[in-house]
N, C-alpha and C. Protein backbone atom coordinates (compact mmCIF):
# COMPACT_ATOMS: atom_id res chain seq x y z
N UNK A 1 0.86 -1.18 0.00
CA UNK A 1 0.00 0.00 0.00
C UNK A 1 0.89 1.22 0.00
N UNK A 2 0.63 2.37 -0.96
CA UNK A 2 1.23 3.60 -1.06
C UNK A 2 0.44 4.56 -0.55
N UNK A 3 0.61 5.12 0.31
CA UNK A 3 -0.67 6.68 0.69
C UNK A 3 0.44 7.45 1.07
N UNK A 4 0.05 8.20 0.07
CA UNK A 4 0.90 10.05 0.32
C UNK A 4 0.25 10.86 -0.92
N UNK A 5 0.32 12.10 -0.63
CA UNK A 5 -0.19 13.32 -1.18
C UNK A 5 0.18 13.40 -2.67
N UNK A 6 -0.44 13.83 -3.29
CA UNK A 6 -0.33 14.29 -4.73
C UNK A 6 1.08 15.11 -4.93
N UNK A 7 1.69 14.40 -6.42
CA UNK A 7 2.98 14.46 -6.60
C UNK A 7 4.23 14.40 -5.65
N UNK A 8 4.08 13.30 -4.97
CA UNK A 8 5.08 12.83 -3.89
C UNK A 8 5.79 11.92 -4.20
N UNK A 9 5.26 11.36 -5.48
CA UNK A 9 5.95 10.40 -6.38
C UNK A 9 5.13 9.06 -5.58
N UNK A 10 4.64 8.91 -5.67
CA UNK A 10 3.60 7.45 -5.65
C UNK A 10 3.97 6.52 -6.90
N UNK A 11 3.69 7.15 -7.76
CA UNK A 11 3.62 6.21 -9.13
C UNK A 11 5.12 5.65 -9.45
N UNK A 12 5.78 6.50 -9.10
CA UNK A 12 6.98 6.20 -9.60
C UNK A 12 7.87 4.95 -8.41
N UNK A 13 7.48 5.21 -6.87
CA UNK A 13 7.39 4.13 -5.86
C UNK A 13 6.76 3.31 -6.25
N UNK A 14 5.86 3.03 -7.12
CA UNK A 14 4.84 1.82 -7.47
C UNK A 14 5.63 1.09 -8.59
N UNK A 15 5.94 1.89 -9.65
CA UNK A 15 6.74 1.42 -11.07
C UNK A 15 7.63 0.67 -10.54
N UNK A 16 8.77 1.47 -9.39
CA UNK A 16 9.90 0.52 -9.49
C UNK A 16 9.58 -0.76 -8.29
N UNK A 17 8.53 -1.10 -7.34
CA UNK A 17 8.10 -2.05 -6.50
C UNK A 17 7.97 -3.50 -7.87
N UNK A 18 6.90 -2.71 -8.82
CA UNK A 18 6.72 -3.41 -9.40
C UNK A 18 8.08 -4.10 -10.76
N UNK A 19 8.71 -3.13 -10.77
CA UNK A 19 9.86 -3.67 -11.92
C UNK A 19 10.46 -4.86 -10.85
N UNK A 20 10.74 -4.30 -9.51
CA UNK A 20 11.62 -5.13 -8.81
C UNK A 20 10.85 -6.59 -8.43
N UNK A 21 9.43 -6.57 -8.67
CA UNK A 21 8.81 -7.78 -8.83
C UNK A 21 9.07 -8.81 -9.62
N UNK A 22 9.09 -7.72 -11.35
CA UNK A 22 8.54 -8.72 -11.91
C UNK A 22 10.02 -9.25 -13.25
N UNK A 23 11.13 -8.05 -12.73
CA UNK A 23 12.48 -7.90 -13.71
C UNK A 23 13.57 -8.13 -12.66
N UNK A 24 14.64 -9.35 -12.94
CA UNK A 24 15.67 -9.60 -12.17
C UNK A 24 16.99 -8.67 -12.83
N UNK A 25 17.80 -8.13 -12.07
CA UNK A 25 18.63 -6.86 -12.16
C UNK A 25 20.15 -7.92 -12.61
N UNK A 26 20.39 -9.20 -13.01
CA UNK A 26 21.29 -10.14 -13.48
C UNK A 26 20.82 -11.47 -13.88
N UNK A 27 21.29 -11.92 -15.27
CA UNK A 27 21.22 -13.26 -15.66
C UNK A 27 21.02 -14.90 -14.45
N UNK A 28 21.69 -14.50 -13.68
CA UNK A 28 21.78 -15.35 -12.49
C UNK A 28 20.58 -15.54 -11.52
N UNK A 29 19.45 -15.10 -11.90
CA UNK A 29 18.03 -15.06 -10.95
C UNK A 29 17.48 -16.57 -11.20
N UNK A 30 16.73 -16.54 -9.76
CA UNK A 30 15.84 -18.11 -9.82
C UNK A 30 14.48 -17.35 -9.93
N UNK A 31 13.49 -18.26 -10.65
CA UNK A 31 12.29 -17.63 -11.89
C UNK A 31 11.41 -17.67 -10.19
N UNK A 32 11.65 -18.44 -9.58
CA UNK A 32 10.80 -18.52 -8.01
C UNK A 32 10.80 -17.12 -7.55
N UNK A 33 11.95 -16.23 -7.51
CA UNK A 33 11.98 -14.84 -6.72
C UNK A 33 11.47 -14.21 -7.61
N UNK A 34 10.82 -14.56 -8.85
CA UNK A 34 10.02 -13.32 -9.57
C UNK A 34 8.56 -13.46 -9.74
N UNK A 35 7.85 -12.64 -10.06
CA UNK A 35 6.68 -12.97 -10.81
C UNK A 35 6.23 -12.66 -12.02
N UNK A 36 5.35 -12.43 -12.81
CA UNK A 36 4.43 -12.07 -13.90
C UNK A 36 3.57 -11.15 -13.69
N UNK A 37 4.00 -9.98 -14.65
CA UNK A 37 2.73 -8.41 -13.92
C UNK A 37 1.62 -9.37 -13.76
N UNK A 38 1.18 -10.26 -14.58
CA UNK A 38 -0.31 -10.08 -15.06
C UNK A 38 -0.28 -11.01 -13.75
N UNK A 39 0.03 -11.35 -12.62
CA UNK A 39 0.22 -12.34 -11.54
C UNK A 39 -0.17 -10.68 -10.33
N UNK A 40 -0.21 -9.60 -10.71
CA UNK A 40 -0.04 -8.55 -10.19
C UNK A 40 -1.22 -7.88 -9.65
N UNK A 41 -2.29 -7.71 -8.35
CA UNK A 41 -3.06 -6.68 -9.01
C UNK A 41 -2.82 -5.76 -8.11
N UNK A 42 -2.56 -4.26 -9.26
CA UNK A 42 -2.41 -3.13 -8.71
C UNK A 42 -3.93 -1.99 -8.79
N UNK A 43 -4.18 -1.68 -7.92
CA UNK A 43 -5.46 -1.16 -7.62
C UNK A 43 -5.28 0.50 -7.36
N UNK A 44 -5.72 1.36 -8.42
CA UNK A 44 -5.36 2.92 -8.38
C UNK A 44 -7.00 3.63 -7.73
N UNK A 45 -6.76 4.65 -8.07
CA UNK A 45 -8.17 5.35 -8.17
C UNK A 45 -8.95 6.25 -9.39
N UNK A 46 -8.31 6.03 -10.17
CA UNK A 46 -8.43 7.04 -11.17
C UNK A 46 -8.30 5.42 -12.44
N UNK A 47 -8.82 5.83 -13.78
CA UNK A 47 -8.54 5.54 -14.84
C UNK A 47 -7.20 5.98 -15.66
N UNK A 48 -6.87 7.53 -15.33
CA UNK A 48 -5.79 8.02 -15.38
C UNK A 48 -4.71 7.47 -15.00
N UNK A 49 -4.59 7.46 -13.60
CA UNK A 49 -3.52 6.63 -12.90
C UNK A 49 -3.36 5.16 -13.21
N UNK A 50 -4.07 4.59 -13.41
CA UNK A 50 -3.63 3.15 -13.96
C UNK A 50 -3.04 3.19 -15.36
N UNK A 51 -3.63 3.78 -16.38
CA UNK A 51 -3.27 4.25 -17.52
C UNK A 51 -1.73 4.54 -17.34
N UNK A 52 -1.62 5.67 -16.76
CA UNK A 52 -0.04 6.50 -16.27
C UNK A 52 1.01 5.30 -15.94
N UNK A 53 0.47 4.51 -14.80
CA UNK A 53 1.32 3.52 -14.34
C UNK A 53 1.41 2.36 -15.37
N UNK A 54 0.61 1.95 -16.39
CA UNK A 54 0.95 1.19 -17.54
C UNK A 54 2.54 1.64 -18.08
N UNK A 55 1.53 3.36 -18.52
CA UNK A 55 2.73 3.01 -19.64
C UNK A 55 4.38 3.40 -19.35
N UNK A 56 4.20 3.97 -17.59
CA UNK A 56 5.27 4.18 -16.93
C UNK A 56 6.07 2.64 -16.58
N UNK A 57 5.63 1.43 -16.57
CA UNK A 57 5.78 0.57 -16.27
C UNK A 57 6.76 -0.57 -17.98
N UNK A 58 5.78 0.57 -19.03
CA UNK A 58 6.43 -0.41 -20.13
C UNK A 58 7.49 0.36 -20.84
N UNK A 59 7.85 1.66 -20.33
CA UNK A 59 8.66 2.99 -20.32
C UNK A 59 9.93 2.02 -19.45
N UNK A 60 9.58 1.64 -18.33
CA UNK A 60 11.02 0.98 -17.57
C UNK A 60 11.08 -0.11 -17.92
N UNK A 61 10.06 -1.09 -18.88
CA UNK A 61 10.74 -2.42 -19.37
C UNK A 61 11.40 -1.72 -20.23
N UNK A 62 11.08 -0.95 -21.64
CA UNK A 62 11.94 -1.07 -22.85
C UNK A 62 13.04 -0.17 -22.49
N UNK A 63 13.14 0.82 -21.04
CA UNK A 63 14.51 1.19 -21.02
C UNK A 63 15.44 -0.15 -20.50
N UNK A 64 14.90 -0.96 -19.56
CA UNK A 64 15.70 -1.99 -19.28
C UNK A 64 15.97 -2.97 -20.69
N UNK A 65 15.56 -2.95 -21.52
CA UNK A 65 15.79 -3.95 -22.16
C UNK A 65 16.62 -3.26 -23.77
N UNK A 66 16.84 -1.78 -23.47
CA UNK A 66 17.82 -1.23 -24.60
C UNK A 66 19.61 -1.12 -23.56
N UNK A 67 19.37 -1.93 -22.17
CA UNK A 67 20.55 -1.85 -21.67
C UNK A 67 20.76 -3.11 -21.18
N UNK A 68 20.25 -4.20 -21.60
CA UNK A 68 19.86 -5.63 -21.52
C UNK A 68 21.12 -6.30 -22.37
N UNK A 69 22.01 -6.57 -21.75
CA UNK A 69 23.31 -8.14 -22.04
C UNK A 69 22.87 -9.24 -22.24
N UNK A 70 21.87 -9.94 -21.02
CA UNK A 70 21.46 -10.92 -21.02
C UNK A 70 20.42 -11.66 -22.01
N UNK A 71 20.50 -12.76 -22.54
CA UNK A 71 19.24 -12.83 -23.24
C UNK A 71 18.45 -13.45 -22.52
N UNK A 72 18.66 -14.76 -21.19
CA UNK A 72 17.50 -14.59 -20.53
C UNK A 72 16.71 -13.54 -19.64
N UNK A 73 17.51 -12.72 -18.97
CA UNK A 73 16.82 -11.45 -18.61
C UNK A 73 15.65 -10.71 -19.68
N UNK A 74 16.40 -10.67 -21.22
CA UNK A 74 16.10 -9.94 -21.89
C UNK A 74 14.95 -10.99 -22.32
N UNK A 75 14.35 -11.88 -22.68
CA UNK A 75 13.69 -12.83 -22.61
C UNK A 75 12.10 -12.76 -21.55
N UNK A 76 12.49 -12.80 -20.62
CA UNK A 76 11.85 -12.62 -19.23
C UNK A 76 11.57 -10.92 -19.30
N UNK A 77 12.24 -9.81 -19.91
CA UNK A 77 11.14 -8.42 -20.43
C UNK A 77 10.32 -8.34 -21.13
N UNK A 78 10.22 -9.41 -22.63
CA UNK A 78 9.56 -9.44 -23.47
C UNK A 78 8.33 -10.35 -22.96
N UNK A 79 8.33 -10.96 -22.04
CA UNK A 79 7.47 -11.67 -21.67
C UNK A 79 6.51 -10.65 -20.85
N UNK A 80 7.28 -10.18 -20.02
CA UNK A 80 6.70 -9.37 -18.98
C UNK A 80 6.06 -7.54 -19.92
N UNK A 81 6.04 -7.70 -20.92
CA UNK A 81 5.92 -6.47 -22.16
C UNK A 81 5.01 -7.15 -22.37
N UNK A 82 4.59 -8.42 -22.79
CA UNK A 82 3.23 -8.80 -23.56
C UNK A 82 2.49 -9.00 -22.66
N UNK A 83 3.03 -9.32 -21.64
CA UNK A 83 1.70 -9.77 -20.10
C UNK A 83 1.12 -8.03 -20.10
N UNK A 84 1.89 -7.19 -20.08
CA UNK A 84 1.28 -6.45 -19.85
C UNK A 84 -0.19 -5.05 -19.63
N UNK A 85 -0.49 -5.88 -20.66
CA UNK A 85 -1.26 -5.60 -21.72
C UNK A 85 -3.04 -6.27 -21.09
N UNK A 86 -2.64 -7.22 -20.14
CA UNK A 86 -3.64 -8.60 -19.57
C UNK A 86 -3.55 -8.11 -18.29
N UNK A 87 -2.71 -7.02 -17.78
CA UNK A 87 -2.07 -6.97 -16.15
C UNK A 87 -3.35 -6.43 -15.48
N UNK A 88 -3.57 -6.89 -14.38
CA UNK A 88 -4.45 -6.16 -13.21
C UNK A 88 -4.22 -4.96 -12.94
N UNK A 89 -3.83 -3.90 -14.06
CA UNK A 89 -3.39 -2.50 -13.11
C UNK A 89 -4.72 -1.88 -13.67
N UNK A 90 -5.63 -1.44 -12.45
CA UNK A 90 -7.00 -0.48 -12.94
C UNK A 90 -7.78 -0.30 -11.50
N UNK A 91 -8.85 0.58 -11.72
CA UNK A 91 -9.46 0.62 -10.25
C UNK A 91 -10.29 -0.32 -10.12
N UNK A 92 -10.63 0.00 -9.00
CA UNK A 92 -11.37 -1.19 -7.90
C UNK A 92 -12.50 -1.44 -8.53
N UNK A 93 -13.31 -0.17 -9.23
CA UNK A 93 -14.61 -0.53 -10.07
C UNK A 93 -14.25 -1.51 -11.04
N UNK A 94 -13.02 -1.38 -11.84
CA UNK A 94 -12.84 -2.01 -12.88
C UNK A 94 -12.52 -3.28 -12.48
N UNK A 95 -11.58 -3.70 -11.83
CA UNK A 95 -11.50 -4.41 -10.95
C UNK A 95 -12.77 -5.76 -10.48
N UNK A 96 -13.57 -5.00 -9.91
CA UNK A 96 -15.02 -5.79 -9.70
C UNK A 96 -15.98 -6.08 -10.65
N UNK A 97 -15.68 -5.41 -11.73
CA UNK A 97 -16.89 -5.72 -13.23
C UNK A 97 -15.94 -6.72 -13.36
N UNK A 98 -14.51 -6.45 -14.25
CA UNK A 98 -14.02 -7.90 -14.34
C UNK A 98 -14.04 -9.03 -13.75
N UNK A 99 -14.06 -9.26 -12.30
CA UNK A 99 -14.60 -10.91 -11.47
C UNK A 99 -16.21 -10.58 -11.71
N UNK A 100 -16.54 -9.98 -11.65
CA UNK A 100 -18.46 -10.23 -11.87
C UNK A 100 -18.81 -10.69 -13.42
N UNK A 101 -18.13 -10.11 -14.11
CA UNK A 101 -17.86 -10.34 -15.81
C UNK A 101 -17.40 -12.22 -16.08
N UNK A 102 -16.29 -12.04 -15.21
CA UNK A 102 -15.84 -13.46 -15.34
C UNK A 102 -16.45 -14.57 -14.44
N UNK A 103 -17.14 -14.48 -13.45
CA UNK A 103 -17.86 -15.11 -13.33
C UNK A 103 -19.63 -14.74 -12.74
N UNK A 104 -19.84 -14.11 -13.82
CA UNK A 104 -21.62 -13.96 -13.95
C UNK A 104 -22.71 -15.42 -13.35
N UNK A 105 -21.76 -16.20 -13.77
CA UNK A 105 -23.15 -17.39 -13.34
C UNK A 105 -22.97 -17.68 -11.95
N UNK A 106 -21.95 -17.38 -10.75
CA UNK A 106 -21.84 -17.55 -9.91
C UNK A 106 -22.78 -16.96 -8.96
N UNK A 107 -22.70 -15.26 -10.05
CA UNK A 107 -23.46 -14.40 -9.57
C UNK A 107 -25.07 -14.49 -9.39
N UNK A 108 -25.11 -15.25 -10.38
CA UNK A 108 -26.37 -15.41 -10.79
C UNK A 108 -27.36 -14.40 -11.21
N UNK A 109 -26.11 -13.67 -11.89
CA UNK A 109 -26.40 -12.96 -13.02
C UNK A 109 -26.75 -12.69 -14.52
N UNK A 110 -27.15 -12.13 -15.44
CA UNK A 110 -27.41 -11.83 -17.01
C UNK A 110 -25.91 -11.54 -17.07
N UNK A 111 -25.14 -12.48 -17.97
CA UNK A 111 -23.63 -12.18 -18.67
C UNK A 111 -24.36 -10.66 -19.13
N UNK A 112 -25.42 -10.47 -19.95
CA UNK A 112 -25.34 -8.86 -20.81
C UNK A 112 -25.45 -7.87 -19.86
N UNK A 113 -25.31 -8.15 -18.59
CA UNK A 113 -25.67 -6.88 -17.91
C UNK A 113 -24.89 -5.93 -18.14
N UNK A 114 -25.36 -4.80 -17.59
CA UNK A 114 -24.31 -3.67 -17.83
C UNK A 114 -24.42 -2.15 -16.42
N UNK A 115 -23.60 -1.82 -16.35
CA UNK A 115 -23.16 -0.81 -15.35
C UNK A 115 -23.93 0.53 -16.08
N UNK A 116 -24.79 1.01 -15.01
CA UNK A 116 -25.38 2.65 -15.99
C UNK A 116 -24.55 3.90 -15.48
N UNK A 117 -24.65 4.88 -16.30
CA UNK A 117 -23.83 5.97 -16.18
C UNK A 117 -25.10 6.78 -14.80
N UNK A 118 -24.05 7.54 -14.58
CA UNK A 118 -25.04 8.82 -13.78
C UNK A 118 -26.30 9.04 -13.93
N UNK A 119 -26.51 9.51 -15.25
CA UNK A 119 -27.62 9.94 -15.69
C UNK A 119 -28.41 8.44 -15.43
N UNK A 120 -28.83 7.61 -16.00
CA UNK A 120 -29.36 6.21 -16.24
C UNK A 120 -29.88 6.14 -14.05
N UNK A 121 -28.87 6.22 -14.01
CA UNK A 121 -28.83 5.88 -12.13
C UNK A 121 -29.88 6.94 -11.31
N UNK A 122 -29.72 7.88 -11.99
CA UNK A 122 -30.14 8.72 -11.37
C UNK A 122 -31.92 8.89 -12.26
N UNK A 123 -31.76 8.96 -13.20
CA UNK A 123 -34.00 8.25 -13.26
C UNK A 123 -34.36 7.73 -12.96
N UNK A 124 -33.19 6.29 -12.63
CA UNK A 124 -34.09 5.31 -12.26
C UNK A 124 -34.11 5.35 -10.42
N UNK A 125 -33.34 5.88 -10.10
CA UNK A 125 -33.10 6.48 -8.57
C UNK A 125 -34.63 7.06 -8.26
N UNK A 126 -34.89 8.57 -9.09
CA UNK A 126 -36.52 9.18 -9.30
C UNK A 126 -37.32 8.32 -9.17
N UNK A 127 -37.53 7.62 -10.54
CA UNK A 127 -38.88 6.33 -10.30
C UNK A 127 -39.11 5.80 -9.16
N UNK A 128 -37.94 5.19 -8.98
CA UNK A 128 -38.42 4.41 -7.35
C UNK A 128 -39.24 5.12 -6.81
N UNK A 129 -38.09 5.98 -6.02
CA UNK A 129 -38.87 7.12 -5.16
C UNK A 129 -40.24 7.58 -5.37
N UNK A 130 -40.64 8.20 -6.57
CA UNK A 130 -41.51 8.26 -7.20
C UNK A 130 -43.06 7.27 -7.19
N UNK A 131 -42.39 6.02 -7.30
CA UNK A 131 -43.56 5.18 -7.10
C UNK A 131 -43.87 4.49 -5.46
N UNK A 132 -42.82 4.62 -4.56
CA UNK A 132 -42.23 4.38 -3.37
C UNK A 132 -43.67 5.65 -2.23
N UNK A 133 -43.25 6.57 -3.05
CA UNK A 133 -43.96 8.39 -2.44
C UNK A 133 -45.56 7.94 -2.82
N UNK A 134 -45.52 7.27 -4.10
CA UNK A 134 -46.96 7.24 -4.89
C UNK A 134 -48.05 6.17 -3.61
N UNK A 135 -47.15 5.26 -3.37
CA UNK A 135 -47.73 3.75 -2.70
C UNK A 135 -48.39 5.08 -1.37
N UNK A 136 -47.01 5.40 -0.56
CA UNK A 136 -47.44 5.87 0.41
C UNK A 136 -48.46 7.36 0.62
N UNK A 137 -48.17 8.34 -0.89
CA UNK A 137 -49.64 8.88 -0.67
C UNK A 137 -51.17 8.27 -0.45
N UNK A 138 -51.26 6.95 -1.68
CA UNK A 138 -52.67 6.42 -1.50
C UNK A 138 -52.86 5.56 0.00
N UNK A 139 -51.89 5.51 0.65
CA UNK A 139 -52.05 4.56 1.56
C UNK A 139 -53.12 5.74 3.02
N UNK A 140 -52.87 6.78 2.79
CA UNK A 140 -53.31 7.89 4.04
C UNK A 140 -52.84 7.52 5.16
N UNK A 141 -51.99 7.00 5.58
CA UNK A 141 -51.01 7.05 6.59
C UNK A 141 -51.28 8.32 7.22
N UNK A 142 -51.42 9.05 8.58
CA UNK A 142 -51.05 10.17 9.10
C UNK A 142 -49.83 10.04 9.19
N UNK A 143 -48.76 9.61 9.91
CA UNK A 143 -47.24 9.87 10.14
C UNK A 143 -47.15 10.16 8.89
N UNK A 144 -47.15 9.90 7.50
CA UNK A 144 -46.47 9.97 6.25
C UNK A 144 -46.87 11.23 6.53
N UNK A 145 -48.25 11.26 5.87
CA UNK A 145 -48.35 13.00 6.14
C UNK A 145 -48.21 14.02 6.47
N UNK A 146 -47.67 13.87 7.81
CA UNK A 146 -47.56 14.60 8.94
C UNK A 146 -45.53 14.82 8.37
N UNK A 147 -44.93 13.72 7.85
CA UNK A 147 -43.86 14.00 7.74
C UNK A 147 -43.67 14.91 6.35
N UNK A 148 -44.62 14.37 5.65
CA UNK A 148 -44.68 15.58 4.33
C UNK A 148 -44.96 16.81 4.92
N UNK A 149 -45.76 17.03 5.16
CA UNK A 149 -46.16 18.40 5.87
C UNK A 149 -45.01 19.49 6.84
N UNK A 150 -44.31 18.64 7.53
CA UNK A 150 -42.97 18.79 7.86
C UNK A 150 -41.53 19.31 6.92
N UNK A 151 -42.14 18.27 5.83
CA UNK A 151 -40.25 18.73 4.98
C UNK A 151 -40.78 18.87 3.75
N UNK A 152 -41.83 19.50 3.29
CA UNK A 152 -41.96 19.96 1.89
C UNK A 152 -42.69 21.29 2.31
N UNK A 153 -42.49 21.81 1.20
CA UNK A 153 -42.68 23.54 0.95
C UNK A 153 -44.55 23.49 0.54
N UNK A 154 -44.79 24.84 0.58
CA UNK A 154 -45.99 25.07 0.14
C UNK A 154 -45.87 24.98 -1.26
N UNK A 155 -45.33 25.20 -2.69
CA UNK A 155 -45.30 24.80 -3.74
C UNK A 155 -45.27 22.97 -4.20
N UNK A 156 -45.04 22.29 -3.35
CA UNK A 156 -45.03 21.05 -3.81
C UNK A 156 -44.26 20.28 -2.89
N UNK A 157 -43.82 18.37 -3.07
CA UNK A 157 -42.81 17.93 -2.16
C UNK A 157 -41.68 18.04 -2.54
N UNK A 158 -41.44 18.70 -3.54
CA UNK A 158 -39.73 18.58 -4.34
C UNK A 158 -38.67 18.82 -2.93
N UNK A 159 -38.77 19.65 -2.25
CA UNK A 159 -38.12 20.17 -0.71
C UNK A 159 -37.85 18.64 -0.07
N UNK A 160 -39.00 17.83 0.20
CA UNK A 160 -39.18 16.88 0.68
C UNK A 160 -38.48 15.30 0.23
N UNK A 161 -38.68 15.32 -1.50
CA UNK A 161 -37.86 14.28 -1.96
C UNK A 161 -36.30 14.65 -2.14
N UNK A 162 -35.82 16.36 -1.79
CA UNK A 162 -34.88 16.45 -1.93
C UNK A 162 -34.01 16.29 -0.77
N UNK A 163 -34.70 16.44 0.38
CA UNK A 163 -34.13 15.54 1.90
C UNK A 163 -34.04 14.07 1.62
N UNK A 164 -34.99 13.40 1.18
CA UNK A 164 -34.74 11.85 0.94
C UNK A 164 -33.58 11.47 0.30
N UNK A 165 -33.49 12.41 -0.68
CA UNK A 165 -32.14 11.76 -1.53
C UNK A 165 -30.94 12.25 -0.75
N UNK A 166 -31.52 14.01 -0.25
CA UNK A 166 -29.75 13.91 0.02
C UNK A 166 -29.70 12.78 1.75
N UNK A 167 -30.59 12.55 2.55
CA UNK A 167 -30.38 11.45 3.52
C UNK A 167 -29.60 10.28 2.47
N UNK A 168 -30.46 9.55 1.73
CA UNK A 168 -30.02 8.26 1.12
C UNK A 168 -28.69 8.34 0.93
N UNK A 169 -28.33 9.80 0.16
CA UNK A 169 -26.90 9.63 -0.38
C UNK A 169 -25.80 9.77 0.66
N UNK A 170 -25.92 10.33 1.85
CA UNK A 170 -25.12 10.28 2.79
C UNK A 170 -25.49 8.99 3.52
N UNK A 171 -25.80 8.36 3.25
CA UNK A 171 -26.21 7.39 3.92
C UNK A 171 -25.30 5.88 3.01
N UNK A 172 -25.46 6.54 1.92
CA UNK A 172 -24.32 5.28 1.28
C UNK A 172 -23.16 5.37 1.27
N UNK A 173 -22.52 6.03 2.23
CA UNK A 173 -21.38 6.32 2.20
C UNK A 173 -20.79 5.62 3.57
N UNK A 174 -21.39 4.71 3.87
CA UNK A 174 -21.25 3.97 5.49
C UNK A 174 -21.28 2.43 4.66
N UNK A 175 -20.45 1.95 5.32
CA UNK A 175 -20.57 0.73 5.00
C UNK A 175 -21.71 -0.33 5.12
N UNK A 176 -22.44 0.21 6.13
CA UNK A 176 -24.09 -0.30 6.06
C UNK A 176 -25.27 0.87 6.11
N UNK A 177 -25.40 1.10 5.10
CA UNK A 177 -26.48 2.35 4.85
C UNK A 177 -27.77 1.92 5.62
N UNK A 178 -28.22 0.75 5.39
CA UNK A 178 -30.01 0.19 6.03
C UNK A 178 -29.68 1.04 7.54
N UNK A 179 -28.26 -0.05 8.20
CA UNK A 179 -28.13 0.09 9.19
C UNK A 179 -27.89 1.47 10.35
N UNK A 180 -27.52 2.31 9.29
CA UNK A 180 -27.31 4.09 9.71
C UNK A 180 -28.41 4.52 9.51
N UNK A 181 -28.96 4.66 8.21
CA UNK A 181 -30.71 4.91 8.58
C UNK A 181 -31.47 4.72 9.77
């Protein structure tokens, strides 16, 4: 694990952890003290940063391998150059679609599923609510009422569904949202 502040050189502590993983520094190495990036997973936060650390990563194979004597060393870069390409370096989202991707039926999931953007998340976020608000107007509940009456404005409940969401959304930010509610 790396944690320190922006431009403190993280990436570049990460590049060479990882060269020293996966590139032996003399012909004389046992293949046991090394590994295979793609044997690797490096977990960023950004799309950027994994990106960055790719190609910072294939930036220090092909400099190692324009100062490369050895041909098994040099052998064992070209290997570690094509793995690279397959390597675990991406975020945690990406990260988790790929094992859910690769194994969907475990999940007991639709292989076609798919991840929605903001927008997509956020109508279908509305609807709920929407039909959630709908159930409990026809129901005449007093408490409901009494809580509308409370957190919505005289123009309408927009005031009111806009406490719900912003509760919900601070609320997913806990590792058990039901349970902070």
């Amino acid at each position: 694990l790396v944690a320190a502040a922006a431009g403190s050189g993280k990436t570049a502590v990460l590049v060479e952890r990882i060269i020293g993983r996966i590139i032996p520094e003399d012909e004389n190495f046992e293949e046991k003290d090394y590994t295979d990036i793609d044997r690797l997973m490096v977990v960023t936060f950004t799309n950027a940063a994994a990106l960055e650390l790719r190609e910072r990563i294939d930036k220090a194979i092909d400099k190692r391998l324009e100062n490369c004597s050895s041909k098994r060393v040099s052998e064992r870069l070209h290997r570690q150059k094509s793995l690279l390409s397959k390597s675990f370096i991406m975020t945690i989202d990406a990260f988790c679609l790929t094992v859910v991707k690769q194994n969907f039926v475990q999940c007991g999931i639709d292989p076609a599923f798919a991840i929605g953007d903001k927008n997509e998340l956020d109508i279908l976020e509305k609807d709920v609510l929407d039909e959630i608000l709908e159930r409990h107007y026809s129901d005449k509940n007093p408490a409901f009422h009494r809580l509308v009456e409370t957190y919505a404005d005289k123009t309408g409940d927009s005031s009111f569904v806009q406490t719900i969401m912003n509760i919900y959304n601070f609320a997913q930010n806990d590792a058990m949202p039901e349970a902070w509610i």
